[in-house]
Protein backbone atom coordinates (compact mmCIF):
# COMPACT_ATOMS: atom_id res chain seq x y z
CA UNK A 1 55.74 148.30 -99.95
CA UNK A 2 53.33 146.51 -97.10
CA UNK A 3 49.92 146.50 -98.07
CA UNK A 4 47.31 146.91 -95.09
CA UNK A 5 44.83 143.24 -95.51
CA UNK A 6 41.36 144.39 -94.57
CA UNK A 7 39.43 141.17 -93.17
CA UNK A 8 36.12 140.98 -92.97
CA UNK A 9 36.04 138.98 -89.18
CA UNK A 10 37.62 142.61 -88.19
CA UNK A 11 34.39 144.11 -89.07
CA UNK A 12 32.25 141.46 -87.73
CA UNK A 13 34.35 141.55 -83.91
CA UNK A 14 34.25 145.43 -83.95
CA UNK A 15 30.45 144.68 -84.54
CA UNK A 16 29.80 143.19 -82.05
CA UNK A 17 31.86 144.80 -79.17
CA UNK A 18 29.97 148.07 -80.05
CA UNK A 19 26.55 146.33 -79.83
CA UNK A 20 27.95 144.91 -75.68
CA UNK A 21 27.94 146.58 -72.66
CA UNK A 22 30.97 148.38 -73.25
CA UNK A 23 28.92 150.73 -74.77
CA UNK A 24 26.02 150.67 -72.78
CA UNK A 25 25.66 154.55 -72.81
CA UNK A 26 27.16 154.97 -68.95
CA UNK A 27 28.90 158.28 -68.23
CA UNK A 28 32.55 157.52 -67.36
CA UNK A 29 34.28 159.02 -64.15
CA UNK A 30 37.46 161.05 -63.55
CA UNK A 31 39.09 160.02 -59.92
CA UNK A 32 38.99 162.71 -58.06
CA UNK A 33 35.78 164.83 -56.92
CA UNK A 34 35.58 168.95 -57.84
CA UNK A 35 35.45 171.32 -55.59
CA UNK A 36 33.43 174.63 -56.42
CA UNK A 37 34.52 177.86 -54.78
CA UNK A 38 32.64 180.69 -54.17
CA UNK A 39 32.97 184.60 -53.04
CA UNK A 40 30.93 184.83 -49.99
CA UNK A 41 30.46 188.62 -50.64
CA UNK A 42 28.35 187.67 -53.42
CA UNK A 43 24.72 187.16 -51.93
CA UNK A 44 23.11 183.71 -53.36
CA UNK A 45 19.78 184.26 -55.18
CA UNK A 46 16.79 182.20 -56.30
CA UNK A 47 15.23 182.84 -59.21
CA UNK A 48 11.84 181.68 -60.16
CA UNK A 49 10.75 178.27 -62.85
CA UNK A 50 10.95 178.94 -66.61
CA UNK A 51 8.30 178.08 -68.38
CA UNK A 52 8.64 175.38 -70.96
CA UNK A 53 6.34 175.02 -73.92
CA UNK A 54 3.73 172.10 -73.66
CA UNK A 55 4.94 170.52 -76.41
CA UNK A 56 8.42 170.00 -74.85
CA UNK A 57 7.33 168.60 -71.53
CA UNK A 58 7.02 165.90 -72.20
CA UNK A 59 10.53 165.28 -73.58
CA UNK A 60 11.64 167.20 -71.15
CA UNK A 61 10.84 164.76 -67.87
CA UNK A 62 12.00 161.77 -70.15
CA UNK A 63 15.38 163.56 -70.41
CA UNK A 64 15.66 164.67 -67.10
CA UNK A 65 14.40 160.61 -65.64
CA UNK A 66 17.31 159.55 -68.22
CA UNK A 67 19.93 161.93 -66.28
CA UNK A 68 19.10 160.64 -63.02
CA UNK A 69 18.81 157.25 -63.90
CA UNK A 70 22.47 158.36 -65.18
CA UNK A 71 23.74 159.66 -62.18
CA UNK A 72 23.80 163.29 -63.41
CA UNK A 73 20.99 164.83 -61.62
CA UNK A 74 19.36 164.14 -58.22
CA UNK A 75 16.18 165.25 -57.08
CA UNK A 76 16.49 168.49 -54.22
CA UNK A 77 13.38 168.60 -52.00
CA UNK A 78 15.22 171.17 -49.12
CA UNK A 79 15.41 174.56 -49.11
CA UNK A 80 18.15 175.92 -50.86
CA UNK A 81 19.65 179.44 -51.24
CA UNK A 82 21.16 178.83 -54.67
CA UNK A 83 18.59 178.12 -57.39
CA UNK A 84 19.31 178.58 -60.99
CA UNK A 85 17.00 178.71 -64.34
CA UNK A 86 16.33 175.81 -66.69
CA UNK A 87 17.45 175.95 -70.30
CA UNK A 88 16.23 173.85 -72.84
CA UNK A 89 17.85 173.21 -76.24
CA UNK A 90 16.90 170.84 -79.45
CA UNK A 91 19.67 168.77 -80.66
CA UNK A 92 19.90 168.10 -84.19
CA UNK A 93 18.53 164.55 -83.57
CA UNK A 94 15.51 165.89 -81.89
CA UNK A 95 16.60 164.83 -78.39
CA UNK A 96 16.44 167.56 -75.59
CA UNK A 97 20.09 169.00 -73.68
CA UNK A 98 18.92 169.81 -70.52
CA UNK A 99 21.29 173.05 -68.73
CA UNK A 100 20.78 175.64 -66.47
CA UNK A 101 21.31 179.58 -66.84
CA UNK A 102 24.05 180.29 -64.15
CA UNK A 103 24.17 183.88 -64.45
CA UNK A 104 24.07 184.77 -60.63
CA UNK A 105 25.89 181.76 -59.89
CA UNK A 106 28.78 182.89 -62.02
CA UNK A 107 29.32 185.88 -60.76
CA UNK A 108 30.10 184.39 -57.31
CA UNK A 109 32.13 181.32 -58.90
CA UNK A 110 35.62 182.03 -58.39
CA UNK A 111 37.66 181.04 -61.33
CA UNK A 112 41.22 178.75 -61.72
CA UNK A 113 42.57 180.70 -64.35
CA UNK A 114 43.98 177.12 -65.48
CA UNK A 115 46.16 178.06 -68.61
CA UNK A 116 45.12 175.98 -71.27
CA UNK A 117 47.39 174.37 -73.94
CA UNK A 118 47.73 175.84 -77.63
CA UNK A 119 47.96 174.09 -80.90
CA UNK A 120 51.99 174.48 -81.04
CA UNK A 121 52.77 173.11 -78.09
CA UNK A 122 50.28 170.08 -78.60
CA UNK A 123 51.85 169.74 -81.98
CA UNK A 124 55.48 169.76 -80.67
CA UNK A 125 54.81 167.19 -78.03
CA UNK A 126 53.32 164.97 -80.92
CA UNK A 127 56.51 165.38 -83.03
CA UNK A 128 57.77 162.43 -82.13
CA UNK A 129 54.80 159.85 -81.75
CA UNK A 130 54.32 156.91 -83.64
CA UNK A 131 50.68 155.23 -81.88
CA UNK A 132 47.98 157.32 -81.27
CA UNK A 133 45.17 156.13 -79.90
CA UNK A 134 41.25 158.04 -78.78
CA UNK A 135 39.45 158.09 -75.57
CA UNK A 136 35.39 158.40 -75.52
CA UNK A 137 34.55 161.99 -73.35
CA UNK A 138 31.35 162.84 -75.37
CA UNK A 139 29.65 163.36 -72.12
CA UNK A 140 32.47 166.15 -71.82
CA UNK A 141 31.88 167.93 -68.53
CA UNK A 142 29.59 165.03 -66.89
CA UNK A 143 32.83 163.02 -66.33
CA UNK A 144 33.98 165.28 -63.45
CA UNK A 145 32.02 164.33 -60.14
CA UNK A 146 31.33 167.29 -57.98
CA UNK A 147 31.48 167.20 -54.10
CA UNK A 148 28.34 167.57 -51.99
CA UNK A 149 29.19 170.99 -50.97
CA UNK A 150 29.20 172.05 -54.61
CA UNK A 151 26.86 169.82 -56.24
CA UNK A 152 24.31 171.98 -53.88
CA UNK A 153 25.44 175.28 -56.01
CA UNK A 154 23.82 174.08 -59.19
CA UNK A 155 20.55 173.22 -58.19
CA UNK A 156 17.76 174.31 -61.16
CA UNK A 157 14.08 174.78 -60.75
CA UNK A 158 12.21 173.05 -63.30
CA UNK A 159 8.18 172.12 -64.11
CA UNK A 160 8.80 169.06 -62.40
CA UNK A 161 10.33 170.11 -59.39
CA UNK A 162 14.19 171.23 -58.78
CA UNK A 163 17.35 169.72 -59.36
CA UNK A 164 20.85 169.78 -58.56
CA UNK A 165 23.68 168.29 -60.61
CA UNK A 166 26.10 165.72 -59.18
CA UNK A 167 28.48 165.92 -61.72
CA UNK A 168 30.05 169.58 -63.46
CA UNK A 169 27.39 171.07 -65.55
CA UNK A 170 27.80 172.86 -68.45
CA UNK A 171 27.19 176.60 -68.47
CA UNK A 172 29.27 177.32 -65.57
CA UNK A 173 32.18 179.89 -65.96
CA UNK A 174 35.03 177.42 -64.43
CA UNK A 175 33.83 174.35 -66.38
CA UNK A 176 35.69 174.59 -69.43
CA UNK A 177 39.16 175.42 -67.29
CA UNK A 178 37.93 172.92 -64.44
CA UNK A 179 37.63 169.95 -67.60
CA UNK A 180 40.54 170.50 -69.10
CA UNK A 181 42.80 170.43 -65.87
CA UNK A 182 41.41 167.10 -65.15
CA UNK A 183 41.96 165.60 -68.69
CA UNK A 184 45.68 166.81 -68.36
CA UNK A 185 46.26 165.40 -65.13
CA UNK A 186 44.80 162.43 -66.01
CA UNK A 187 47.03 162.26 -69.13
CA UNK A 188 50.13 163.18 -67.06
CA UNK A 189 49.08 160.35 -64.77
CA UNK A 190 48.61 158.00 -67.51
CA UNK A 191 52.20 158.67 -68.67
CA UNK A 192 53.93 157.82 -66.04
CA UNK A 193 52.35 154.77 -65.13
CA UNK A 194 53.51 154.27 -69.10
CA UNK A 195 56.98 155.07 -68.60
CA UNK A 196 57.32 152.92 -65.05
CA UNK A 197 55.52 150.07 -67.08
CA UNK A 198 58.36 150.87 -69.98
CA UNK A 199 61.09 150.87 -67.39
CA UNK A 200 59.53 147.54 -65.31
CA UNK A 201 59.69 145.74 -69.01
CA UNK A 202 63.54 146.95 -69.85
CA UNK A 203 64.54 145.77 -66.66
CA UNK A 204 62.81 142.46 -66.22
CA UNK A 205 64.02 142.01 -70.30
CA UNK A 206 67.97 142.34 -69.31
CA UNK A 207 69.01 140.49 -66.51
């Protein structure tokens, strides 16, 4: 039986990669840009600031300086015909999540209807695996850039002014089938740049 040797300059190198820029709290990007689309039947509508207590304020414009400085919001100073609510929400560390309250919006959204994978068939495909590995998407929807066109449906009012997102906001009626669509075309992507790497190596390996 192999035993697994746990060395303590593992620890220390792991250590210190998570205190580098590597992890320097940056939202990561999918490749290609979303494109929102809407029934035109549906009439846009503006609806008015939500109030936010005093005592939140406060956090609130630190949170919503942080997602600019991210790339996540943008300021909108033009008039608009789409303009959603602000919600507010305390996460268990105390830190705000900033989202808006879509409900006109959705109802004009038009859906993909993407068909999303079950357990089994995730399961099945993993039958066979031997490495597994993890990718970092705690940002979740924030790693799917929408185009300008879009980007101009999710603008929010807030206390400080409005806002529109530049990347897919949570909240949204398409976003959960939208996010996963990417991640599995970026996974069947992935695999076939695997396989021609696979098939490059065998080659190159026997003449």
């Amino acid at each position: 039986m192999q035993l697994v040797q746990i060395k303590k300059e593992n620890f220390e190198t792991v250590a210190s990669l998570i205190e580098s820029s590597i992890f320097d709290g940056e939202v990561g990007t999918f490749p290609w840009e979303q494109h929102l689309t809407v029934d035109s039947s549906v009439p846009p509508v503006v609806m008015p600031d939500r109030r936010v207590p005093i005592a939140v304020k406060t956090k609130l414009k630190e949170e919503l300086d942080n997602m600019t400085k991210k790339g996540v919001i943008t300021p909108v100073t033009e008039p608009t015909p789409w303009v959603s609510q602000l919600v507010v929400a305390t996460k268990p560390n105390g830190n705000l999540r900033v989202c808006i309250d879509p409900k006109y919006l959705n109802k004009a959204l038009r859906r993909e209807h993407f068909t999303m994978p079950i357990l089994d068939d995730v399961l099945y495909e993993l039958s066979s695996s031997k490495l597994f590995t993890k990718v970092d998407l705690k940002n979740g929807y924030w790693h799917v850039l929408l185009d300008d066109e879009s980007s101009r449906l999710t603008i929010f009012q807030t206390c400080y002014g409005r806002y529109r997102f530049l990347r897919l906001p949570f909240g949204l009626n398409v976003s959960a089938e939208i996010f996963e669509r990417k991640v599995m075309e970026l996974w069947r992507h992935a695999r076939c740049r695997l396989h021609e790497g696979r098939h490059h190596y065998s080659r190159k390996n026997s003449t």
